[in-house]
Protein backbone atom coordinates (compact mmCIF):
# COMPACT_ATOMS: atom_id res chain seq x y z
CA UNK A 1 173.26 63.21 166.62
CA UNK A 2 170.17 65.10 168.26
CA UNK A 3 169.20 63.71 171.47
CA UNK A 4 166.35 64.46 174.25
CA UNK A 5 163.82 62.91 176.54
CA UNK A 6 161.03 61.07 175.23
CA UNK A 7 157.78 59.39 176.41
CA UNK A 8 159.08 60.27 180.61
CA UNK A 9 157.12 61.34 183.48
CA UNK A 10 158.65 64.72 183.50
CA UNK A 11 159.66 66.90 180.96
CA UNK A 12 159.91 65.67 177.12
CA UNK A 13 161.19 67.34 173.78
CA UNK A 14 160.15 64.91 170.88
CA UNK A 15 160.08 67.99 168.79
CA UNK A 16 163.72 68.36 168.88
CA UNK A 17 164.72 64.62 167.28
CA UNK A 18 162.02 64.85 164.86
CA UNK A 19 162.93 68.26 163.67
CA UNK A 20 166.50 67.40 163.29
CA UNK A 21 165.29 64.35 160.72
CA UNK A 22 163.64 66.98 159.08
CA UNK A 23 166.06 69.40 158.43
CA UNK A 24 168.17 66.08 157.16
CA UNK A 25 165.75 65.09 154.83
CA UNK A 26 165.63 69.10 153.85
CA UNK A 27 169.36 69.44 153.22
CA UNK A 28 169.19 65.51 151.62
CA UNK A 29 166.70 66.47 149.16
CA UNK A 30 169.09 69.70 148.04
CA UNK A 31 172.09 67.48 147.30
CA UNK A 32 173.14 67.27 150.67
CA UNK A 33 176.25 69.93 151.98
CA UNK A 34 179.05 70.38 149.19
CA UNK A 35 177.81 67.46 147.54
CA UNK A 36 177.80 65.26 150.88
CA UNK A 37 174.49 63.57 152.63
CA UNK A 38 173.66 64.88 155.59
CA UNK A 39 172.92 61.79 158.26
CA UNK A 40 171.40 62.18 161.35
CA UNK A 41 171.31 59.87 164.44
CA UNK A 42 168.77 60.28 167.69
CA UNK A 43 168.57 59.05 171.25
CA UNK A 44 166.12 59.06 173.90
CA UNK A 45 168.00 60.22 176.89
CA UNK A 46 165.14 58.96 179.03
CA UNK A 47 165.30 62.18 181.39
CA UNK A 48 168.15 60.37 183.11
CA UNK A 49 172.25 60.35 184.06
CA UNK A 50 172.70 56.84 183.19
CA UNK A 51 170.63 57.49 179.63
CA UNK A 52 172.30 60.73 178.97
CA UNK A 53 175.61 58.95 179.28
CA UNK A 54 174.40 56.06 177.03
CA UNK A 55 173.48 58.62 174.44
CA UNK A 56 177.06 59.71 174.50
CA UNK A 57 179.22 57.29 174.52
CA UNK A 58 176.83 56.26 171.38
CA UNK A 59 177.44 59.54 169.78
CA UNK A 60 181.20 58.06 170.25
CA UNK A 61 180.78 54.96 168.97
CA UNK A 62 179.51 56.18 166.08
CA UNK A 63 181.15 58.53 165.14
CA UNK A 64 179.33 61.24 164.87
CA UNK A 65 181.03 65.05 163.82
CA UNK A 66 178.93 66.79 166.29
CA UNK A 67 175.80 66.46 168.87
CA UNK A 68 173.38 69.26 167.41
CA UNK A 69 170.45 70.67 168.88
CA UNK A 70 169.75 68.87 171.92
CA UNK A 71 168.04 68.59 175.42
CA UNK A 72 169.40 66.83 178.85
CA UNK A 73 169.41 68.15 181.91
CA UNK A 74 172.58 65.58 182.91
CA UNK A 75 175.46 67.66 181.06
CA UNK A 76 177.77 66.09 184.04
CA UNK A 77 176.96 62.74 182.32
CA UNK A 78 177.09 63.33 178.47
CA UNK A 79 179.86 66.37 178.62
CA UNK A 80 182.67 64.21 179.81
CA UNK A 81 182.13 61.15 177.42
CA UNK A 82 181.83 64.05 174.77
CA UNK A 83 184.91 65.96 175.66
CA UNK A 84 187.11 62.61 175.92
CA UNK A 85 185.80 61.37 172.22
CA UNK A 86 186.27 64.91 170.82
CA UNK A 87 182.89 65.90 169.74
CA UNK A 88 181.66 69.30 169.77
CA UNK A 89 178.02 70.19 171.36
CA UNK A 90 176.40 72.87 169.20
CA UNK A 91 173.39 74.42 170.64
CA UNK A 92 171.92 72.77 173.26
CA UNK A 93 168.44 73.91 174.96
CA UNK A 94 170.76 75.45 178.11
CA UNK A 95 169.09 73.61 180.88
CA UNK A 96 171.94 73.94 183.05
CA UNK A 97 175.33 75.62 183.54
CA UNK A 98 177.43 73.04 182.20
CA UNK A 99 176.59 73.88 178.73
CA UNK A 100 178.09 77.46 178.93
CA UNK A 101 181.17 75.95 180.51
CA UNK A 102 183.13 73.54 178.77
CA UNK A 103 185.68 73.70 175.90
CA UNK A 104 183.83 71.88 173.58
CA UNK A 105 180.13 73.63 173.93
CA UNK A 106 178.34 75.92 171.61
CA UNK A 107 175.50 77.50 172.79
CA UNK A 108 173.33 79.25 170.97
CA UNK A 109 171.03 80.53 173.18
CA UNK A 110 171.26 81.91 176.92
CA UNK A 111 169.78 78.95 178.15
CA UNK A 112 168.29 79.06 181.78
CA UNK A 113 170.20 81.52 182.87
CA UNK A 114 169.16 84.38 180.52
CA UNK A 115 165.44 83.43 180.44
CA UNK A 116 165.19 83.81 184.33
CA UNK A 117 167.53 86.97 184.18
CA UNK A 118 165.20 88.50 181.91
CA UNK A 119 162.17 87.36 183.63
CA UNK A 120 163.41 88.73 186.99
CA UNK A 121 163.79 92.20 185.23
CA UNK A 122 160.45 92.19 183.76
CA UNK A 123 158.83 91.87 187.01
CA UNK A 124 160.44 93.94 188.95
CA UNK A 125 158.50 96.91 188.15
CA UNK A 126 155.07 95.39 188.23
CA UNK A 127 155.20 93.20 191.52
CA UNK A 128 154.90 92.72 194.95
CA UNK A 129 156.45 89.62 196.42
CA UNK A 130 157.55 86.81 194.00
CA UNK A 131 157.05 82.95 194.41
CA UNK A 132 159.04 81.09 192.35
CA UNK A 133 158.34 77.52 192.30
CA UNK A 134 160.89 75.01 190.79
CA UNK A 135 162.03 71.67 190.73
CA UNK A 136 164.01 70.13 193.49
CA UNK A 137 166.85 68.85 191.38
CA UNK A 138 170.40 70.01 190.41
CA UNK A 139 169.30 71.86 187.55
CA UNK A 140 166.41 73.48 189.97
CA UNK A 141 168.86 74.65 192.36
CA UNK A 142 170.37 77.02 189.51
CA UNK A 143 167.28 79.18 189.30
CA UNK A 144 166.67 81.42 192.52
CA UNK A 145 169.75 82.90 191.78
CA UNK A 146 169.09 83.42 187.99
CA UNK A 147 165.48 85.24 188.85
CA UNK A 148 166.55 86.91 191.58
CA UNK A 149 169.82 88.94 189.48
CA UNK A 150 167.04 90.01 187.22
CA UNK A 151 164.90 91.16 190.28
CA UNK A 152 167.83 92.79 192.14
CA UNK A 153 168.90 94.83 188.63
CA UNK A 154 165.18 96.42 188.52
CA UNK A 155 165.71 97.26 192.83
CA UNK A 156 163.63 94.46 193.73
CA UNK A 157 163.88 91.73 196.43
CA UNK A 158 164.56 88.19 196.06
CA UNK A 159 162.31 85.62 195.25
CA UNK A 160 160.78 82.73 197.49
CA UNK A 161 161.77 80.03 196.50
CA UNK A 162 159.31 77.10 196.58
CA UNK A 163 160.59 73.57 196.07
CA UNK A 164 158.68 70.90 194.17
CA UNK A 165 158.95 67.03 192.61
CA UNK A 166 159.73 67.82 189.15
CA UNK A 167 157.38 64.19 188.73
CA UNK A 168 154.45 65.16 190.80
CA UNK A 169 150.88 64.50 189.92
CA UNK A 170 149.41 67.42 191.97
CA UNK A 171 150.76 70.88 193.48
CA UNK A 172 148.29 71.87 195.87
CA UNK A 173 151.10 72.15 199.05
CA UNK A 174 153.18 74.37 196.95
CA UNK A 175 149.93 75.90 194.81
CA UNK A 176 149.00 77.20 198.42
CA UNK A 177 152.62 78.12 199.89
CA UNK A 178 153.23 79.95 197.14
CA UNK A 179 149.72 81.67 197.15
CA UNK A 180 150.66 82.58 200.78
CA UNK A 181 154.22 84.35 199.92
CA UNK A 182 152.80 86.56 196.77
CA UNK A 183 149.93 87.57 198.67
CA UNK A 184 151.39 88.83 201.77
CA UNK A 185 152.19 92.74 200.92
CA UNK A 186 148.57 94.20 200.16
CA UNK A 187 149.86 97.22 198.69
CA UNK A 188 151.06 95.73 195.28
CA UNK A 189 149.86 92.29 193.51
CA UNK A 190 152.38 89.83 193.59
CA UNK A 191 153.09 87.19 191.34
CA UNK A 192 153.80 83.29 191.26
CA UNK A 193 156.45 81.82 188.74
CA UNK A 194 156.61 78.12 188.17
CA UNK A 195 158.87 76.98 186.56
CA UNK A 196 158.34 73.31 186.38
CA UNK A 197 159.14 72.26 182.80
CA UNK A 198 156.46 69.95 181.26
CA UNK A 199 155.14 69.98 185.06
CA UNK A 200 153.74 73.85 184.48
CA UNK A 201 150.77 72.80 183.30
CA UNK A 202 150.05 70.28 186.32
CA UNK A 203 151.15 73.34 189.19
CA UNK A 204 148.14 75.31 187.42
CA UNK A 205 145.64 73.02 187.99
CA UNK A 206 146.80 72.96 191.30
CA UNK A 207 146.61 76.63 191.54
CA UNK A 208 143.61 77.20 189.99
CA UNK A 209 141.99 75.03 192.57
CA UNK A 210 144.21 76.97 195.36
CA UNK A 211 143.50 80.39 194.30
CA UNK A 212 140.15 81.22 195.75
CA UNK A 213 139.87 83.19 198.77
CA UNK A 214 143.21 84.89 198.14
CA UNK A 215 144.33 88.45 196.11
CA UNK A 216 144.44 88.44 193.08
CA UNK A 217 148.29 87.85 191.75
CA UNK A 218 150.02 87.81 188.23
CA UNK A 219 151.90 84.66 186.74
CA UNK A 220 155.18 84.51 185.06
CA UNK A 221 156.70 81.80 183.69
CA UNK A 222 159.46 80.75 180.66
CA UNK A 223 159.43 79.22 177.09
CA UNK A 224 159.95 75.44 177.81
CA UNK A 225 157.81 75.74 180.99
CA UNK A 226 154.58 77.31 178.83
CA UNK A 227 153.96 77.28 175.14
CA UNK A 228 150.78 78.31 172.82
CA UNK A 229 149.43 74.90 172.94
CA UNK A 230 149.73 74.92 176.43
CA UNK A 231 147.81 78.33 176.47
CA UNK A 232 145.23 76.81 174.13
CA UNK A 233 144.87 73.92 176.08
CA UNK A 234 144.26 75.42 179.55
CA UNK A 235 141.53 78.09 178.29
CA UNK A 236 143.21 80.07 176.37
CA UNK A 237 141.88 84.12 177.21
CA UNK A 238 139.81 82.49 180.04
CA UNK A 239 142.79 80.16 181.62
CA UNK A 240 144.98 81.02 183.91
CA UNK A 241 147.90 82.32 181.92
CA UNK A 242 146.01 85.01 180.57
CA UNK A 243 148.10 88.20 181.51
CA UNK A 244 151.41 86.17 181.77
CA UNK A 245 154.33 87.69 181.17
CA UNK A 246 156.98 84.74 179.18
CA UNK A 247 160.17 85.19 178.86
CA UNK A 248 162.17 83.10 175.31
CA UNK A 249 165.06 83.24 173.08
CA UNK A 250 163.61 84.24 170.10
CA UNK A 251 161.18 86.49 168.32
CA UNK A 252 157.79 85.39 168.27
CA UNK A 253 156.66 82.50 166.57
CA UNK A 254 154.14 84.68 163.96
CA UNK A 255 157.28 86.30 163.11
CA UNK A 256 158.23 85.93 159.22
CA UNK A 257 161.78 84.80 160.42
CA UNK A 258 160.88 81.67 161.18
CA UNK A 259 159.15 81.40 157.43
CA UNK A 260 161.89 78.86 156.25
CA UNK A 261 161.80 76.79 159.48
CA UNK A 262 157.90 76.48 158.90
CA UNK A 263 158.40 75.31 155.51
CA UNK A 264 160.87 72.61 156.02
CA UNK A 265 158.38 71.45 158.34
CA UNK A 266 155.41 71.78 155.70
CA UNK A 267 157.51 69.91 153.30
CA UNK A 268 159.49 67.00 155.06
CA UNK A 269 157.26 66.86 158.44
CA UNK A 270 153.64 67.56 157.36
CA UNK A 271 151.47 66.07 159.91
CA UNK A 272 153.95 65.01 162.35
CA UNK A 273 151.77 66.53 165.56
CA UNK A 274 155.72 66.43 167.46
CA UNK A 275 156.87 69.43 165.68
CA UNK A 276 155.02 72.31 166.64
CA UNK A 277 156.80 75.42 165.08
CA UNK A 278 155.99 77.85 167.76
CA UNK A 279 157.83 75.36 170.47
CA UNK A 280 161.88 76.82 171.80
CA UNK A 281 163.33 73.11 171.54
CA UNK A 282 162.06 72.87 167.69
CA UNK A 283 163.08 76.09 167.05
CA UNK A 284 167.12 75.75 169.02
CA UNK A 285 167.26 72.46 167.00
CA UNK A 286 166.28 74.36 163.77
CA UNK A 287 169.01 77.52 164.90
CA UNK A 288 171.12 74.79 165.75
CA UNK A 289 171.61 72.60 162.99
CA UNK A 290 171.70 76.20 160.96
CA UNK A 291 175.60 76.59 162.80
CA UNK A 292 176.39 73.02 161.41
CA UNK A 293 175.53 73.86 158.28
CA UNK A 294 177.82 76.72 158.14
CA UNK A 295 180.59 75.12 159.57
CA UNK A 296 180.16 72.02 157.08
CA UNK A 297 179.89 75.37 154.40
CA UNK A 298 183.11 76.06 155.35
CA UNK A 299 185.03 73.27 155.75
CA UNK A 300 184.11 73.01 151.95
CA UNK A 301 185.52 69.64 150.36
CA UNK A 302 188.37 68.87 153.27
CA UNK A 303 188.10 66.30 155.85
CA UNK A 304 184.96 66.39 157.94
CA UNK A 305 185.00 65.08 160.93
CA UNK A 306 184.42 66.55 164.95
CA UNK A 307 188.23 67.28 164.84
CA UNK A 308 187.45 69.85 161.87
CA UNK A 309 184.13 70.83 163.09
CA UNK A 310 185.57 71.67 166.42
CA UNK A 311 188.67 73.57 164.98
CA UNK A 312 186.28 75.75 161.98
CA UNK A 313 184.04 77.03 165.37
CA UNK A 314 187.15 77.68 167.43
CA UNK A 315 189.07 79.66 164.49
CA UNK A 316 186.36 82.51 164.78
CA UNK A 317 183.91 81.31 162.39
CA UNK A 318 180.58 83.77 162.36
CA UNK A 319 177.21 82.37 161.74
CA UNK A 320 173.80 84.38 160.87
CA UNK A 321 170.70 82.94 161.69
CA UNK A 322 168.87 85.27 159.39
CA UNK A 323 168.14 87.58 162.51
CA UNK A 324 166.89 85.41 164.67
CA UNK A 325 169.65 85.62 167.30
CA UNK A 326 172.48 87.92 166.96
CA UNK A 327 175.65 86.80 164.59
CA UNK A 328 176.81 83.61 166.54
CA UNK A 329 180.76 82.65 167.41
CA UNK A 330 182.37 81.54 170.34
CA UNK A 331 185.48 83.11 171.93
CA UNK A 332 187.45 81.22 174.07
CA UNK A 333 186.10 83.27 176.99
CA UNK A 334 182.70 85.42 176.77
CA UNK A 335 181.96 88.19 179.07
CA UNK A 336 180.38 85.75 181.42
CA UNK A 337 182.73 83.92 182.30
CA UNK A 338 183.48 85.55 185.67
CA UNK A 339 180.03 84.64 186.64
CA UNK A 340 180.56 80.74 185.37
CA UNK A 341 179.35 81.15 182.21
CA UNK A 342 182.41 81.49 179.75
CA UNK A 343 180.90 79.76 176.36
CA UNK A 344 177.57 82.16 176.85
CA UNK A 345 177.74 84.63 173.76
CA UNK A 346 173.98 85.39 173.17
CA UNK A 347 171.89 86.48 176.07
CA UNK A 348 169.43 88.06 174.04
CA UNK A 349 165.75 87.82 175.81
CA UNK A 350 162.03 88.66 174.52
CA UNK A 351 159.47 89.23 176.73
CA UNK A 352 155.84 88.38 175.47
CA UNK A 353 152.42 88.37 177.58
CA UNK A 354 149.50 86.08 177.41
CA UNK A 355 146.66 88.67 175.75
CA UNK A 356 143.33 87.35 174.62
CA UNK A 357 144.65 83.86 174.86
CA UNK A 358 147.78 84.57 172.44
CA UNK A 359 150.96 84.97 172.96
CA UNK A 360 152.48 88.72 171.76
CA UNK A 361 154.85 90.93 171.94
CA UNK A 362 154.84 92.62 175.57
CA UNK A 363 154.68 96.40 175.45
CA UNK A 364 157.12 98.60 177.01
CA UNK A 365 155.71 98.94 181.32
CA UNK A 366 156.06 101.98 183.38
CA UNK A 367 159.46 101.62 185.52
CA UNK A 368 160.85 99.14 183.12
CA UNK A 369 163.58 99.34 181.05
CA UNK A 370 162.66 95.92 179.25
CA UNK A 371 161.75 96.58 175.84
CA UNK A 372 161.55 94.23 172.51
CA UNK A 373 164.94 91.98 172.57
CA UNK A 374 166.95 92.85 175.43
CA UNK A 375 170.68 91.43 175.99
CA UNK A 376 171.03 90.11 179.51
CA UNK A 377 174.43 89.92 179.52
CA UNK A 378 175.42 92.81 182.00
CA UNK A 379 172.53 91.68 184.76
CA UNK A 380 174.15 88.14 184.53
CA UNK A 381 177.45 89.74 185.14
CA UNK A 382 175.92 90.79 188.33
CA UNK A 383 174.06 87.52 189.07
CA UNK A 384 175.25 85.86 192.86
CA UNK A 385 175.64 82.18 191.59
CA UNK A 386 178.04 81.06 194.32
């Protein structure tokens, strides 16, 4: 089963569902695993506890081996249904902690906490004061702390830390408040960070409309929070993430890693305007359901079920992903787990910057030792998260 939220008023993944049907209908079309159809279930989790649960204790009810590629930000509402029923949770999107915590969780990405880690470190050398403005929810109240380890590693100061409705219509309060905290040292530019999900886009209307009259500053944000089509749709080299630094998982989008991904798409999701190749949930899901695949390699012709699934990723099974995150397998503690974060194993980052309207690579900066794919692991180790 994939699951995420669909058709809410705040942040939505329909990419993720619809490109784990495709990679079924891929693997279907191949003569399935080891002779064996692959079938795979959805559910709208409705951006809520009470829907997040639902999709779990469906996930029980039917069945299901594993939960594969998913997004919630509720993991204290689907983890414990999953945990009692057995099933393992194989690479979700990392919205919050609980998915680098539990027994049963296999992350293959560093989530939240590596994206703002690496995000943190990236600006330090190139700003002044930093806004960051983020949702006022439980999964909000994770990411000060995240930013500001990254910040502190690179000998800067923390963060302000703006709250917002992760639901609003307009930003201008927080457009302006934030405006008023990055602009207050005139020696060095500062620079404003939503991070606001789906809700990005709707802050920089807001701060568009706020910006006038003060300095100049630089925006920052995360994959999930910005995308390309985002970019293209707000201006592109003339909007207002032009310059952006944006921190993600994995390589670039352009890059030919991804070449197999794309075609699946091409050939079992041609025209379905959900599945945008270039988008983090689409491409987790795709890295995702890669794991399953190996485990279900393994297992060969015995008994699959979660029980088996769960026991062939916990008997130090190794996974490539054709380079596009290091060699995957989960311990039964990772260095992280002093900070909270035991099941974390890759905490690779890439930076990229908003240039001409596109997103690319970002170029080594003066006073920064963030370069290409950087591993985040030993600022995280550092990170205050009581």
């Amino acid at each position: 089963m994939t699951w995420a939220p669909q058709k809410t008023d705040a942040t939505n993944k329909p990419g993720m569902p619809a490109m784990a049907h495709a990679y079924g209908e891929w693997i279907n079309s191949r003569g399935g695993i080891n002779g064996r159809k692959l079938e795979v279930l959805t559910c709208n989790d409705h951006n809520d506890s009470v829907g997040a649960a639902k999709c779990a204790r469906r996930a029980a009810a039917e069945d299901v081996v594993a939960v594969v590629g998913s997004y919630s930000q509720f993991g204290d509402s689907f983890l414990a249904p999953l945990e009692s029923a057995g099933i393992p949770y194989i690479g979700g999107y990392g919205v919050t902690s609980d998915e680098f915590t539990g027994p049963m969780v296999y992350p293959v990405n560093g989530g939240q906490p590596a994206l703002l880690a690496g995000l943190g470190r990236a600006l330090a050398a190139t700003c002044g004061p930093v806004s960051l403005v983020r949702p006022d929810s439980i999964a909000g109240d994770q990411l000060p702390a995240l930013l500001d380890s990254g910040l502190k590693a690179g000998g800067h100061a923390a963060a302000g830390d703006q709250l917002a409705a992760e639901n609003a219509t307009e930003y201008d309060g927080q457009a302006d408040q934030a405006l008023k905290y990055a602009t207050r040292d005139t020696t060095r530019k500062g620079c404003v960070v939503p991070a606001l999900g789906d809700r990005t886009d709707t802050f920089m209307d807001s701060f568009r409309r706020a910006r006038d009259g003060y300095p100049a500053v630089r925006t920052a944000t995360v994959l999930g929070s910005v995308d390309q089509t985002v970019i293209n749709a707000t201006g592109g080299a003339s909007g207002p993430y032009e310059g952006s630094y944006i921190t993600g998982w994995y390589p670039p989008a352009s890059d030919a890693r991804w070449d197999l991904m794309k075609k699946v798409i091409n050939e079992e999701a041609f025209g379905d305007n959900r599945i945008d190749p270039a988008d983090a949930g689409v491409q987790t899901t795709w890295i995702a359901y890669t794991v399953l695949k190996a485990v279900l390699e393994k297992i060969g012709g015995g008994e699959v079920s979660s029980d088996s699934v769960r026991r062939t990723l916990d008997d130090g099974l190794k996974v490539s992903t054709g380079g596009l995150t290091p060699t995957l397998h989960w311990p039964y503690e990772s260095k992280l787990a002093g900070v909270g974060f035991p099941r974390l194993v890759n905490a690779d980052v890439t930076l990229q910057v908003v240039q001409d309207g596109r997103l690319v690579a970002a170029k080594k900066t003066a006073g920064s030792d963030f370069d290409g794919i950087t591993d985040m692991t030993g600022t995280l180790e550092n990170a205050d998260l009581d």
